[in-house]
C-alpha atoms as a PDB file:
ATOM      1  CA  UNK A   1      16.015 -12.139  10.914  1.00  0.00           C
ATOM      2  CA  UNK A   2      17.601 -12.642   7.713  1.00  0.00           C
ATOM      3  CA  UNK A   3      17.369 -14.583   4.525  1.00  0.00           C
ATOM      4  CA  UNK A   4      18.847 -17.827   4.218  1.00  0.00           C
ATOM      5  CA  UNK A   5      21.807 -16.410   2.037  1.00  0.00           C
ATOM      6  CA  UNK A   6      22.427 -13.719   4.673  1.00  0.00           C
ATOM      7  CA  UNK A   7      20.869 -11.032   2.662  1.00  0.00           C
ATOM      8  CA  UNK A   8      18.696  -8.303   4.708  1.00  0.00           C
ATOM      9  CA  UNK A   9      15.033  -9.003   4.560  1.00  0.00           C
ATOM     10  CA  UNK A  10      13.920  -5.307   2.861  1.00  0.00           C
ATOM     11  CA  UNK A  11      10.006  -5.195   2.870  1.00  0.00           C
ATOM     12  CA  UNK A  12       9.063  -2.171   0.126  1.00  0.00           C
ATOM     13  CA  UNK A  13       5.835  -0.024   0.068  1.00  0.00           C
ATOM     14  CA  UNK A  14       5.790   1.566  -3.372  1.00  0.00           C
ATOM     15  CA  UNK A  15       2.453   4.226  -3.495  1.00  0.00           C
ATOM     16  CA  UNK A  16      -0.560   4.211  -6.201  1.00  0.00           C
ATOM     17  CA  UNK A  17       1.158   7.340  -7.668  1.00  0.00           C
ATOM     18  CA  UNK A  18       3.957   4.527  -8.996  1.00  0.00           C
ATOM     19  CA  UNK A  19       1.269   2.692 -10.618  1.00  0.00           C
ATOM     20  CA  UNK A  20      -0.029   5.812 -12.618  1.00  0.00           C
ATOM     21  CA  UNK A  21       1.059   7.936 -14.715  1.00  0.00           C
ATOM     22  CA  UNK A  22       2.438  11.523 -13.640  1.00  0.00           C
ATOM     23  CA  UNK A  23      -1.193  13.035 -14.713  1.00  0.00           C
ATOM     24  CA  UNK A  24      -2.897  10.662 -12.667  1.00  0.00           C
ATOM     25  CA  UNK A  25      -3.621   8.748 -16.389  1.00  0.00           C
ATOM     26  CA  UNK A  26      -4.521   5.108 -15.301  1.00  0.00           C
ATOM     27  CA  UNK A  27      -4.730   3.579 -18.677  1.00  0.00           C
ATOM     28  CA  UNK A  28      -3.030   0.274 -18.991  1.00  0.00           C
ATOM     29  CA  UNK A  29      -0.192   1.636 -21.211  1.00  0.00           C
ATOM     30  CA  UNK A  30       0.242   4.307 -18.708  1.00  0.00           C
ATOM     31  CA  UNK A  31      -0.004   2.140 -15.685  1.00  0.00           C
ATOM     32  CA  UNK A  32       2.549  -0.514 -17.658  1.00  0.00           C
ATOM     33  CA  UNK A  33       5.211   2.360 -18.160  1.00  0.00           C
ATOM     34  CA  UNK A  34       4.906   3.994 -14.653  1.00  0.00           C
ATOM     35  CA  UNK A  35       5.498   0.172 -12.863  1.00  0.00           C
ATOM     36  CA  UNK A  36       8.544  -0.432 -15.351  1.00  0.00           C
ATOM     37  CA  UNK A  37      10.034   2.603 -13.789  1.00  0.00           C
ATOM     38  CA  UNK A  38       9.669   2.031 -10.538  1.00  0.00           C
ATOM     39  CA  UNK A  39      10.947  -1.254 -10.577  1.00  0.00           C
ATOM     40  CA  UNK A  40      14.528   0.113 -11.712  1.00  0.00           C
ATOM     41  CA  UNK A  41      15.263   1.255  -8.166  1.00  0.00           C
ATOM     42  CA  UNK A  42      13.714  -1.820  -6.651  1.00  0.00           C
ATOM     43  CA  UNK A  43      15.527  -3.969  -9.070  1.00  0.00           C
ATOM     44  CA  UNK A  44      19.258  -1.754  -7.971  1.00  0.00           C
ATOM     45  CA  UNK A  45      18.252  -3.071  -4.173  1.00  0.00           C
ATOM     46  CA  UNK A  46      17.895  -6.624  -5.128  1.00  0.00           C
ATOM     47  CA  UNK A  47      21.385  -6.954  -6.911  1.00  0.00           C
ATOM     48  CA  UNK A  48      22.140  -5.347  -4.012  1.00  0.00           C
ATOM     49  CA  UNK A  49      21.684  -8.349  -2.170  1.00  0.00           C
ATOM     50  CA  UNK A  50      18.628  -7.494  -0.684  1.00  0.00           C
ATOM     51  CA  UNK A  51      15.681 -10.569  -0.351  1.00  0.00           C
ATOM     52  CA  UNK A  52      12.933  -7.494  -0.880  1.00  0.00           C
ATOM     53  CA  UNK A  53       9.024  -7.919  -0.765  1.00  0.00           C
ATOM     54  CA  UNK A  54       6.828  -5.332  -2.209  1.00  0.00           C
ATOM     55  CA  UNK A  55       3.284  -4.121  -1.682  1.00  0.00           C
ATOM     56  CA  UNK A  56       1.634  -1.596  -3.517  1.00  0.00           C
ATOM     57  CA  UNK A  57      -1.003   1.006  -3.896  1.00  0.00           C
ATOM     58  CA  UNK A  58      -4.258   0.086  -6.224  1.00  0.00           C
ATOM     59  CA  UNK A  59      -6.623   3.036  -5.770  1.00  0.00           C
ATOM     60  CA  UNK A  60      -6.366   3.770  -9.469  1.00  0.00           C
ATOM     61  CA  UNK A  61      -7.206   0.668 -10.544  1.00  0.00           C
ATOM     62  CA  UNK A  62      -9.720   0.139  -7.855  1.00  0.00           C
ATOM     63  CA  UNK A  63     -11.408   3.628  -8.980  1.00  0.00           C
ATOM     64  CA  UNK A  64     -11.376   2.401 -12.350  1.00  0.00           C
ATOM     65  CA  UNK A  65     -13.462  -1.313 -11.483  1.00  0.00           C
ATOM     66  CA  UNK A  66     -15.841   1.135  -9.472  1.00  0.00           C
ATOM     67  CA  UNK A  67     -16.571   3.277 -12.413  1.00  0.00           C
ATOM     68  CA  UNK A  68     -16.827  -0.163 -14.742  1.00  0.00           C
ATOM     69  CA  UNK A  69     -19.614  -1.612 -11.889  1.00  0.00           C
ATOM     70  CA  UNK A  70     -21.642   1.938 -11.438  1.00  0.00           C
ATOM     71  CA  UNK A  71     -21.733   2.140 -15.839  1.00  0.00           C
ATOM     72  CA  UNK A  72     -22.538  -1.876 -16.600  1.00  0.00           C
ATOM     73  CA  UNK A  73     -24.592  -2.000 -13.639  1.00  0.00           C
ATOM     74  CA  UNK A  74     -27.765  -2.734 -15.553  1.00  0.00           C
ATOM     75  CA  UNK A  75     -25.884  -5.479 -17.622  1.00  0.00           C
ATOM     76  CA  UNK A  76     -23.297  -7.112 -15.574  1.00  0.00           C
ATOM     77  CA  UNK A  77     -23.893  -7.269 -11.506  1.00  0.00           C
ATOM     78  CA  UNK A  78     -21.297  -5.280 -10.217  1.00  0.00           C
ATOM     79  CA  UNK A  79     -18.599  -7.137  -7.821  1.00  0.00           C
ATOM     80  CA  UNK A  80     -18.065  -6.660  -4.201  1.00  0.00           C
ATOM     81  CA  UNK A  81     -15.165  -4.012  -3.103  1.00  0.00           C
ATOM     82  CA  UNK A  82     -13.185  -6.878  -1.448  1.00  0.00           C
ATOM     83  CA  UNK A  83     -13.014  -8.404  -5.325  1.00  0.00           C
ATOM     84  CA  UNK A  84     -12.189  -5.075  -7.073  1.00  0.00           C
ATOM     85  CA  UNK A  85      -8.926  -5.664  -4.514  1.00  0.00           C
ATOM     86  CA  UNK A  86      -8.452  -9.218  -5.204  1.00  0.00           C
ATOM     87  CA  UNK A  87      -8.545  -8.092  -8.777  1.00  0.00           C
ATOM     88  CA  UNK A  88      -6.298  -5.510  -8.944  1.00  0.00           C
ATOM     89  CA  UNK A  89      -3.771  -7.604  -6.996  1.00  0.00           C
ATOM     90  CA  UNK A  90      -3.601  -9.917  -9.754  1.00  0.00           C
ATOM     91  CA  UNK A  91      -3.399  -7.483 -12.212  1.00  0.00           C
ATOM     92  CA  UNK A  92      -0.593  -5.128 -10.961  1.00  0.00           C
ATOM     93  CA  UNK A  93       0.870  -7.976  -9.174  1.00  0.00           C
ATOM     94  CA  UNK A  94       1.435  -9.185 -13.025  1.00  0.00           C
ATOM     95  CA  UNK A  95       2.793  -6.143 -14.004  1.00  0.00           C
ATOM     96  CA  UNK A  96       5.210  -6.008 -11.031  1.00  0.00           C
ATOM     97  CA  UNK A  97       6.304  -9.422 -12.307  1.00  0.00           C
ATOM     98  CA  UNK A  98       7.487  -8.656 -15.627  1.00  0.00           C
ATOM     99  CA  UNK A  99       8.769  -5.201 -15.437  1.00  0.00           C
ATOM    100  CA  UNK A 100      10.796  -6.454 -12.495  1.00  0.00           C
ATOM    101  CA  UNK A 101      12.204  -9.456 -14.261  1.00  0.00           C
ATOM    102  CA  UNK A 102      13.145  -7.455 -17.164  1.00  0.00           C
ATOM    103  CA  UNK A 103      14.932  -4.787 -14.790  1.00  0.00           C
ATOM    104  CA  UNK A 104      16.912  -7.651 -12.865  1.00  0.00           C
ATOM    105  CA  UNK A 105      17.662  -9.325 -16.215  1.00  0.00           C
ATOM    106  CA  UNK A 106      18.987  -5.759 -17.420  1.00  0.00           C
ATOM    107  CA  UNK A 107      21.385  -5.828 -14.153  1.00  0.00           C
ATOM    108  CA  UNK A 108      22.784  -9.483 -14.290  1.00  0.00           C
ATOM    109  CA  UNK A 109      21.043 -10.479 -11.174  1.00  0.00           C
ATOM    110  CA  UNK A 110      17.809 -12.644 -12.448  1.00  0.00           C
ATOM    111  CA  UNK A 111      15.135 -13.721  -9.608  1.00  0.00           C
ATOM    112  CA  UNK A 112      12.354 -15.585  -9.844  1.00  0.00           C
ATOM    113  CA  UNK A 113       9.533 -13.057  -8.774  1.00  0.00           C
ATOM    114  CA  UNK A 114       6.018 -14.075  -7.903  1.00  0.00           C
ATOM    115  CA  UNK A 115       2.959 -12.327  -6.773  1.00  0.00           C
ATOM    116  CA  UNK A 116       0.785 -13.828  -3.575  1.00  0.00           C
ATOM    117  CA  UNK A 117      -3.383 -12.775  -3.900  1.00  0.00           C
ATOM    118  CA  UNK A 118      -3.502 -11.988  -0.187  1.00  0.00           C
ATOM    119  CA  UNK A 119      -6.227 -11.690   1.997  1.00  0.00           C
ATOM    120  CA  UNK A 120      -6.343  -9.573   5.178  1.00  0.00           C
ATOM    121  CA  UNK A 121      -8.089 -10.403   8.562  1.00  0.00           C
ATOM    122  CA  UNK A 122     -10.166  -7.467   9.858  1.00  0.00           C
ATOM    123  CA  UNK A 123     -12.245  -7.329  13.384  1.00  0.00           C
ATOM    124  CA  UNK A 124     -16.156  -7.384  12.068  1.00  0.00           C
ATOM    125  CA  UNK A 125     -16.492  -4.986  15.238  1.00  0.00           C
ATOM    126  CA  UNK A 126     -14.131  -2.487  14.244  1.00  0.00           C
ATOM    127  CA  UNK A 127     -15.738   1.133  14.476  1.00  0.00           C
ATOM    128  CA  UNK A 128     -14.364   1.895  11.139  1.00  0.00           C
ATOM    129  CA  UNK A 129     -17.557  -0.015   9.814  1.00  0.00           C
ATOM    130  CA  UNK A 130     -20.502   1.925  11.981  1.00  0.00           C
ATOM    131  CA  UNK A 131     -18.438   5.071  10.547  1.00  0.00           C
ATOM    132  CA  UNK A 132     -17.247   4.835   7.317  1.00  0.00           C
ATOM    133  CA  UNK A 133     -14.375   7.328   6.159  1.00  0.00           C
ATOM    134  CA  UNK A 134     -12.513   6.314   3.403  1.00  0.00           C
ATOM    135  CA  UNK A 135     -13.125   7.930  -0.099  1.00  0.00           C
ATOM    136  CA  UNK A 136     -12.926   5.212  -3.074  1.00  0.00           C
ATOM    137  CA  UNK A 137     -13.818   5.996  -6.505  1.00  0.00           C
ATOM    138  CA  UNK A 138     -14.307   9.054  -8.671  1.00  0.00           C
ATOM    139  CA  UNK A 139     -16.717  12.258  -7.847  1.00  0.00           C
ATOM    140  CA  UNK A 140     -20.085  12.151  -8.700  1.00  0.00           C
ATOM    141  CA  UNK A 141     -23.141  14.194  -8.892  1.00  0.00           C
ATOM    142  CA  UNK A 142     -25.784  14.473  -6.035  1.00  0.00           C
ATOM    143  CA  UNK A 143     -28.184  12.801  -8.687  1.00  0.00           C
ATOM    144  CA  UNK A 144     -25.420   9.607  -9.470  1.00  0.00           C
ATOM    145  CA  UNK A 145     -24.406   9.296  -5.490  1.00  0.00           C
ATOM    146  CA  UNK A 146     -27.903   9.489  -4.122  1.00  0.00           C
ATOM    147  CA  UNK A 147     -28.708   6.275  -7.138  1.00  0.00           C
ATOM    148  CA  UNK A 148     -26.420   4.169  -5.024  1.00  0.00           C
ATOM    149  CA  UNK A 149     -27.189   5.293  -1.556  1.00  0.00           C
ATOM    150  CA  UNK A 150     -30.586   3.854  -2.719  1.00  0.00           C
ATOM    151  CA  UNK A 151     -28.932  -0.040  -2.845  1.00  0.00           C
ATOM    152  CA  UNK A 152     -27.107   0.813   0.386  1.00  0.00           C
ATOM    153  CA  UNK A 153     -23.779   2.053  -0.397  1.00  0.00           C
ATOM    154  CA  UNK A 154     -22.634   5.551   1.688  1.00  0.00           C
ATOM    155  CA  UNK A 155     -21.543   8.607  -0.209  1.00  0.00           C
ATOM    156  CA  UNK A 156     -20.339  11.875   1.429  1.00  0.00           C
ATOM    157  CA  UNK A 157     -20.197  15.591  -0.304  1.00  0.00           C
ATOM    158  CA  UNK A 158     -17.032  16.569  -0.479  1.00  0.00           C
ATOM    159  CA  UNK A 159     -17.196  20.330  -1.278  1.00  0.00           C
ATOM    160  CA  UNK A 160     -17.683  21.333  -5.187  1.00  0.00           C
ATOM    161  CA  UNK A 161     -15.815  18.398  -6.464  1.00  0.00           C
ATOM    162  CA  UNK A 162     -19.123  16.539  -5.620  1.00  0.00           C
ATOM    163  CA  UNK A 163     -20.015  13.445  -3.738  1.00  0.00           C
ATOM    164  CA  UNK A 164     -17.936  10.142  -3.563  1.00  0.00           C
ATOM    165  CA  UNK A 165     -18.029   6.833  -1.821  1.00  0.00           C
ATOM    166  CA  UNK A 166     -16.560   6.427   1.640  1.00  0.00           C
ATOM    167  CA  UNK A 167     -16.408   2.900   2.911  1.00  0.00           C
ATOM    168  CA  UNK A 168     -14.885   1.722   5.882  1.00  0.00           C
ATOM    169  CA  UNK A 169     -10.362   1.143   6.367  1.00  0.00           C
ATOM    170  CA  UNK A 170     -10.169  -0.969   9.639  1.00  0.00           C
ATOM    171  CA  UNK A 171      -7.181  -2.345  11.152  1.00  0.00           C
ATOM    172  CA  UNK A 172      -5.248  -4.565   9.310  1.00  0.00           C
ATOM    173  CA  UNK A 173      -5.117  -7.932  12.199  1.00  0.00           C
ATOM    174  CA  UNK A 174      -3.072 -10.715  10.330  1.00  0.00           C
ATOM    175  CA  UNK A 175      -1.897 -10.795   6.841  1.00  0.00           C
ATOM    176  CA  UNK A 176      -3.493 -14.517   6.444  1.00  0.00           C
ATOM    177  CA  UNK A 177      -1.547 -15.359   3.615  1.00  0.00           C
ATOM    178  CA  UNK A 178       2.272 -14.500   5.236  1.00  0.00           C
ATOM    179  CA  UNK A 179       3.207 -18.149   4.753  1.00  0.00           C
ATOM    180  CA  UNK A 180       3.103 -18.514   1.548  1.00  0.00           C
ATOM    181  CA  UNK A 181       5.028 -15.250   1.218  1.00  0.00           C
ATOM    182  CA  UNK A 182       7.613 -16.590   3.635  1.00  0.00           C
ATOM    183  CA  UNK A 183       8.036 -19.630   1.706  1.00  0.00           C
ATOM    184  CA  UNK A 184       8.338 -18.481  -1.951  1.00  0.00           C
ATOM    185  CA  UNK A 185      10.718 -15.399   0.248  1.00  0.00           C
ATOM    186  CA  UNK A 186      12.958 -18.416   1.820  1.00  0.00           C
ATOM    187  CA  UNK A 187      13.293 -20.193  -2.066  1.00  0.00           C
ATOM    188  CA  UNK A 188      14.840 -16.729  -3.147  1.00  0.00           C
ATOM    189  CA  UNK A 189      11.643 -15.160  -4.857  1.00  0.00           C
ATOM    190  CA  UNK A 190      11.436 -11.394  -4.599  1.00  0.00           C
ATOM    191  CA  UNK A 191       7.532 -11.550  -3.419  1.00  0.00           C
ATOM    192  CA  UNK A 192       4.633  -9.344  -4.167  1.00  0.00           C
ATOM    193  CA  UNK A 193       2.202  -9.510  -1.557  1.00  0.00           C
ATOM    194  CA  UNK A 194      -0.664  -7.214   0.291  1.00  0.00           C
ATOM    195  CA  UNK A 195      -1.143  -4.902  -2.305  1.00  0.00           C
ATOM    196  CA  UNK A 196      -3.694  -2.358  -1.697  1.00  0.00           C
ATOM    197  CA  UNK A 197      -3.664  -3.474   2.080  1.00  0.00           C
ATOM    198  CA  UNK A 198      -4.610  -7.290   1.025  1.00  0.00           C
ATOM    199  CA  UNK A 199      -8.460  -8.116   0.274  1.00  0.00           C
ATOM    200  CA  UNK A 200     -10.443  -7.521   4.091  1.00  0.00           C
ATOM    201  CA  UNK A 201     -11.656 -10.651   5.606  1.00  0.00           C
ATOM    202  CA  UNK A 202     -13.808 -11.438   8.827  1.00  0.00           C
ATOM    203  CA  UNK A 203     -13.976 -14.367  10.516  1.00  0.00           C
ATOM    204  CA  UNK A 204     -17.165 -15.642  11.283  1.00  0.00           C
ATOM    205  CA  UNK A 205     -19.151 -19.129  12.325  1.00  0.00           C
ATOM    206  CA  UNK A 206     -18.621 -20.370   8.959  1.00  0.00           C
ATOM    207  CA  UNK A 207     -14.776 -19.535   8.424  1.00  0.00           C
ATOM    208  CA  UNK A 208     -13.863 -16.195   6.633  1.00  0.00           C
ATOM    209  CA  UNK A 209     -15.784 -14.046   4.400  1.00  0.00           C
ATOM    210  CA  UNK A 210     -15.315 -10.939   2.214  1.00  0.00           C
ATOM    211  CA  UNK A 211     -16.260  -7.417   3.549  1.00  0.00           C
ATOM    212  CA  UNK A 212     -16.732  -3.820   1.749  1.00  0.00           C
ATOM    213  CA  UNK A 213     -13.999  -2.358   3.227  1.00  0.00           C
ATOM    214  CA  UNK A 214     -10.371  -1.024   2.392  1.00  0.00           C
ATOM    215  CA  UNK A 215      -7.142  -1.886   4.534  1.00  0.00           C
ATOM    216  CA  UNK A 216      -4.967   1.239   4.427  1.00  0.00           C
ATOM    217  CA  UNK A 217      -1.577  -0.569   2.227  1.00  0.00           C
ATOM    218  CA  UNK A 218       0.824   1.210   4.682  1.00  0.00           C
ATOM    219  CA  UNK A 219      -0.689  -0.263   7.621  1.00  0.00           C
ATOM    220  CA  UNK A 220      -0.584  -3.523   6.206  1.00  0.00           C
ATOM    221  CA  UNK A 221       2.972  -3.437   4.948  1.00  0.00           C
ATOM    222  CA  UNK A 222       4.737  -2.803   8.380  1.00  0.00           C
ATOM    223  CA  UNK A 223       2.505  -6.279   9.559  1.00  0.00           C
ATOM    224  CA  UNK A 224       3.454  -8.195   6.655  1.00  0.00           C
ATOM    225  CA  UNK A 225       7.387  -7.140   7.290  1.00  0.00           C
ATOM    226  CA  UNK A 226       7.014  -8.136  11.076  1.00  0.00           C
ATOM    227  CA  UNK A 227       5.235 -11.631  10.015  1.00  0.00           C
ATOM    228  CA  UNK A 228       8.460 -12.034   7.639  1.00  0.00           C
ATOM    229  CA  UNK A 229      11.549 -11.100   9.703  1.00  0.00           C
ATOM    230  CA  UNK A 230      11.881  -8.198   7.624  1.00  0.00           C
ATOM    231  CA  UNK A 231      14.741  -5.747   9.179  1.00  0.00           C
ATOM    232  CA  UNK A 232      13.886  -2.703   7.459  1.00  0.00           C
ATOM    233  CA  UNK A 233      10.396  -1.098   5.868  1.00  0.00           C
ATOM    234  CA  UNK A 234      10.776   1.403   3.435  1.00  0.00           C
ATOM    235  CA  UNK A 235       7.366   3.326   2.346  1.00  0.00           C
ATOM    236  CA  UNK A 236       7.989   5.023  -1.477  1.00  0.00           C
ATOM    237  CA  UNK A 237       6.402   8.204  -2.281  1.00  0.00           C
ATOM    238  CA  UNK A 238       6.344  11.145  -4.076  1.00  0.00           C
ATOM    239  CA  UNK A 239       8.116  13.301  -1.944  1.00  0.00           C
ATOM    240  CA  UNK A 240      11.486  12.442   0.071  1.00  0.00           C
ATOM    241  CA  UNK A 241      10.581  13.308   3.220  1.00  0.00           C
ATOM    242  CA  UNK A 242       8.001  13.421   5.826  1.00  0.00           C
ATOM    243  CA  UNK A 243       7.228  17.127   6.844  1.00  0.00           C
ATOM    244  CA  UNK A 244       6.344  18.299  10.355  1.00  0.00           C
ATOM    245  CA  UNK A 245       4.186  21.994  10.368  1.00  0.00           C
ATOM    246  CA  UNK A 246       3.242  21.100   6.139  1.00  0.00           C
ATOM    247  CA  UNK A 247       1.982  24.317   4.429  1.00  0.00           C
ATOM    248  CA  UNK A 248       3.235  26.647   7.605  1.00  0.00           C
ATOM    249  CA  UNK A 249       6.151  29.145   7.705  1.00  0.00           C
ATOM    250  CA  UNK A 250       7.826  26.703  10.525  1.00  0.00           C
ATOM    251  CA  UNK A 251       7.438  23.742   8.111  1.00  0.00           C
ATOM    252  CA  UNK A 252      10.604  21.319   8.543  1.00  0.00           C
ATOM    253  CA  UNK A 253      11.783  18.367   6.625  1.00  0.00           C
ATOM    254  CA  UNK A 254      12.471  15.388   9.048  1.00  0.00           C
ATOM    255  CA  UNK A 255      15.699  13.521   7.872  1.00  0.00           C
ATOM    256  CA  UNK A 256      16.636  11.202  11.422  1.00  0.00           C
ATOM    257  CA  UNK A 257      14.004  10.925  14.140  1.00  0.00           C
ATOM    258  CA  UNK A 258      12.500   8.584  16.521  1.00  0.00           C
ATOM    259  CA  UNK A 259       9.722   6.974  17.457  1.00  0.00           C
ATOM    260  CA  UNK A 260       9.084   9.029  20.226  1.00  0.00           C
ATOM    261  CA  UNK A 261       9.498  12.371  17.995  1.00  0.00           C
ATOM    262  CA  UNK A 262       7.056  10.927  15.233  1.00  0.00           C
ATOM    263  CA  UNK A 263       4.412   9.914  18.024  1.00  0.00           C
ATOM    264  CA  UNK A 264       4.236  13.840  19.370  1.00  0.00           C
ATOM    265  CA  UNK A 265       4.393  15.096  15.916  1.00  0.00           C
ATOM    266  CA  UNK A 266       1.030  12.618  14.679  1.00  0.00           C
ATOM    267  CA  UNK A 267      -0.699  13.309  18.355  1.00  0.00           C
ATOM    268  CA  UNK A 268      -0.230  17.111  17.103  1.00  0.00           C
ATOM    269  CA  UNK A 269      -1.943  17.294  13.601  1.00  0.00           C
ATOM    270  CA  UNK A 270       1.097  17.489  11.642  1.00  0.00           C
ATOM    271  CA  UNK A 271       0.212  14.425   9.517  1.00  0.00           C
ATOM    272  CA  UNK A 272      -3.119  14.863   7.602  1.00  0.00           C
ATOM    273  CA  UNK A 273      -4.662  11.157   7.714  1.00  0.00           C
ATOM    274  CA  UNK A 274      -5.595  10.609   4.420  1.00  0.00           C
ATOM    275  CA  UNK A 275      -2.030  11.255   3.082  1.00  0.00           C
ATOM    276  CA  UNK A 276       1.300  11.428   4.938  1.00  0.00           C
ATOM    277  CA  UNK A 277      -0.529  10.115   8.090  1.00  0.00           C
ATOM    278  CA  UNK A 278      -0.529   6.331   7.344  1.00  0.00           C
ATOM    279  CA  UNK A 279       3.027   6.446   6.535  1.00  0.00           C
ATOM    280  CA  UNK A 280       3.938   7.922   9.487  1.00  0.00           C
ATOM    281  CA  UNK A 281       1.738   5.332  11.690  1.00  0.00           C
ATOM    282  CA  UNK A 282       3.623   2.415   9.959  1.00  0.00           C
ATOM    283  CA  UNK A 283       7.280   3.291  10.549  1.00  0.00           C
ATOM    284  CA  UNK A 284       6.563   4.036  13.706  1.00  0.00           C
ATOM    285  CA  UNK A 285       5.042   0.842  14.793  1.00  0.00           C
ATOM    286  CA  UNK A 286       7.281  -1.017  12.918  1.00  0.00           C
ATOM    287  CA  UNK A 287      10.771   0.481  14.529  1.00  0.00           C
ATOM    288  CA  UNK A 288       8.436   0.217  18.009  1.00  0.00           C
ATOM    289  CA  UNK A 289       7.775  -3.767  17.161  1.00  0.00           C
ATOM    290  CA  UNK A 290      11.504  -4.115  17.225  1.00  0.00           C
ATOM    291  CA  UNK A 291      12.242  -3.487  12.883  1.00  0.00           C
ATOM    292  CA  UNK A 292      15.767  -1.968  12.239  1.00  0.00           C
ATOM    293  CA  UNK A 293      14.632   0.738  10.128  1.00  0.00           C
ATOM    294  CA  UNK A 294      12.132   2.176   8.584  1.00  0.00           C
ATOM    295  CA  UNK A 295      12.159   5.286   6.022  1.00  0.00           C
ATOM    296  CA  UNK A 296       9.879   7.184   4.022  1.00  0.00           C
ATOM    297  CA  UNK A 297      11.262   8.676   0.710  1.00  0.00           C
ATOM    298  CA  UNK A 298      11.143   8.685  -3.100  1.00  0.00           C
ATOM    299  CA  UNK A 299      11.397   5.373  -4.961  1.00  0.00           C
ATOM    300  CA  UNK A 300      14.254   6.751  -6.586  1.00  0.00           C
ATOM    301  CA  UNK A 301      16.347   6.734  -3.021  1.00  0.00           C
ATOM    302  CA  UNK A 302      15.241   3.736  -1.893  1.00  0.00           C
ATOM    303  CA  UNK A 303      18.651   2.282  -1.997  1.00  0.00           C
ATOM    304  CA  UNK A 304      20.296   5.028   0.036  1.00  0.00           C
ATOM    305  CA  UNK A 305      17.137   5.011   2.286  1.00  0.00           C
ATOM    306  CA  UNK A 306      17.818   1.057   2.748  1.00  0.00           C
ATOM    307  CA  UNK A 307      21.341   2.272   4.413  1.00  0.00           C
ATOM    308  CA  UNK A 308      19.700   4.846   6.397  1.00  0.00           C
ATOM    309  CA  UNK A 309      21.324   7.795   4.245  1.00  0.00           C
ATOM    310  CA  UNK A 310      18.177   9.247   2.608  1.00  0.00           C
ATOM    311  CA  UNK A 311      14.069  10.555   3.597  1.00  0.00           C
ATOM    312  CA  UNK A 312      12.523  10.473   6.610  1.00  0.00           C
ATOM    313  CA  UNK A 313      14.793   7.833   8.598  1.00  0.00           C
ATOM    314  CA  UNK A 314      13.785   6.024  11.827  1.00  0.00           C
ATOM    315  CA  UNK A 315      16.101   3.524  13.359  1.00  0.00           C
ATOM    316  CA  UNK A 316      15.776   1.417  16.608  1.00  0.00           C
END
């Protein structure tokens, strides 16, 4: 299950709070300084030895489009969800690319990197869509939410912050576009792939079409490592470990657990689902699948994480 020059297959999850800046500040200088850090530790695993593929978070820059559509709607039709996540691949996939190559250049080990626009099959059928969950976007007013409700978009109140979008996050099926991932992984490319969970894609009569949907990134990552022989997943955050009882006096960092530990723990509430949840769910399945390792930590450990010394640590 590893590369063709022996080196472990490493498949890396780096969060939307690497893309941003510590404020949550999303402009493109910001965004271009917070990716050139967290390609230093990324960059340490490569000349490592490592053959590592990255995803990535995009909510930032997905809010952002959002805004762009709702404000320029009456000038410029605005562009389907699955686009804003085409988009934003391409766009931080680019700044992946050249922050990374600089970092690797910095550390004597250059590598070609490329970025993959990569499309995710979803079932059409998949409650998520006849319930739609997932918060995208900024908060609105009653007034502003209830304007787009009109063209058929669903927006939930969400306390005094106000009202926001929710659209539906099924089940990431197939990452459709693994091959050419695998290939450019095989010619010794570090490979950015899936970010944002890949753009959601049904398959219908005609082939495969777009839908308005998100594909939690986590989710997605632990498929794409399985579809490339990777032997470990490791999910970066802001925090270095996963936390059972969050919030509570009894509140616990986990450091080595299992599969069967981090099931009971999810089946009891003690991983809220829009946050540490997904992570949680994706080590998990991959270590079940038959992966090596898996950890969740900062992006700043993910080298000592990679050897199963650091974060939340699940081994087969």
């Amino acid at each position: 299950m590893s590369g063709d020059d022996g080196g472990e297959r490493v498949l890396v999850a780096l969060g939307g709070n690497a893309m941003t800046a510590p404020d949550g500040s999303a402009t493109p200088a910001a965004q271009a300084a917070a990716v050139e850090g967290a390609m230093r530790p990324v960059a340490a695993l490569v000349a490592a030895g490592a053959r590592v593929v990255l995803t990535h978070g995009n909510g930032p820059q997905v809010g952002n489009l959002l805004i762009k559509n709702q404000l320029a709607a009456a000038v410029v039709p605005p562009v389907p969800l699955d686009w804003c996540g085409a988009q934003t691949q391409a766009t931080v996939g680019m700044l992946i690319m050249n922050a990374l190559e600089r970092a690797l250049a910095a550390l004597d080990a250059a590598r070609p990197v490329s970025a993959v626009v990569t499309r995710t099959l979803v079932d059409a059928s998949d409650p998520g869509f006849a319930d739609p969950a997932k918060p995208v976007g900024r908060y609105f007013p009653e007034a502003e939410a209830r304007r787009f409700m009109a063209v058929g978009q669903v927006w939930r109140r969400f306390g005094a912050r106000g009202w926001r979008r929710v659209v539906a996050s099924p089940e990431p099926l197939e990452i459709l576009d693994a091959g050419a991932a695998r290939a450019l992984l095989d010619a010794g490319h570090v490979v950015v792939a899936a970010g944002g969970g890949g753009a959601p894609v049904v398959r219908d009569g005609a082939g495969l079409r777009g839908v308005e949907a998100v594909v939690d990134k986590d989710l997605a990552a632990q498929l794409l490592a399985r579809r490339l022989g990777a032997t470990t997943l490791l999910i970066a955050t802001d925090v270095e470990h996963a936390v059972a009882g969050y919030g509570t006096p009894e509140a616990r960092p986990l450091r080595r657990t299992t599969v069967a530990e981090l099931g009971a723990l999810a089946a009891a509430g003690h991983f809220p689902g829009g946050s540490m949840g997904p992570k949680v769910e994706a080590v998990r399945r991959f270590v079940a699948a038959g992966g090596r390792r898996a950890a969740i930590t900062r992006a700043d450990r993910l080298a000592a994480a990679a050897r199963g010394e650091a974060g939340t640590v699940v081994e087969a």
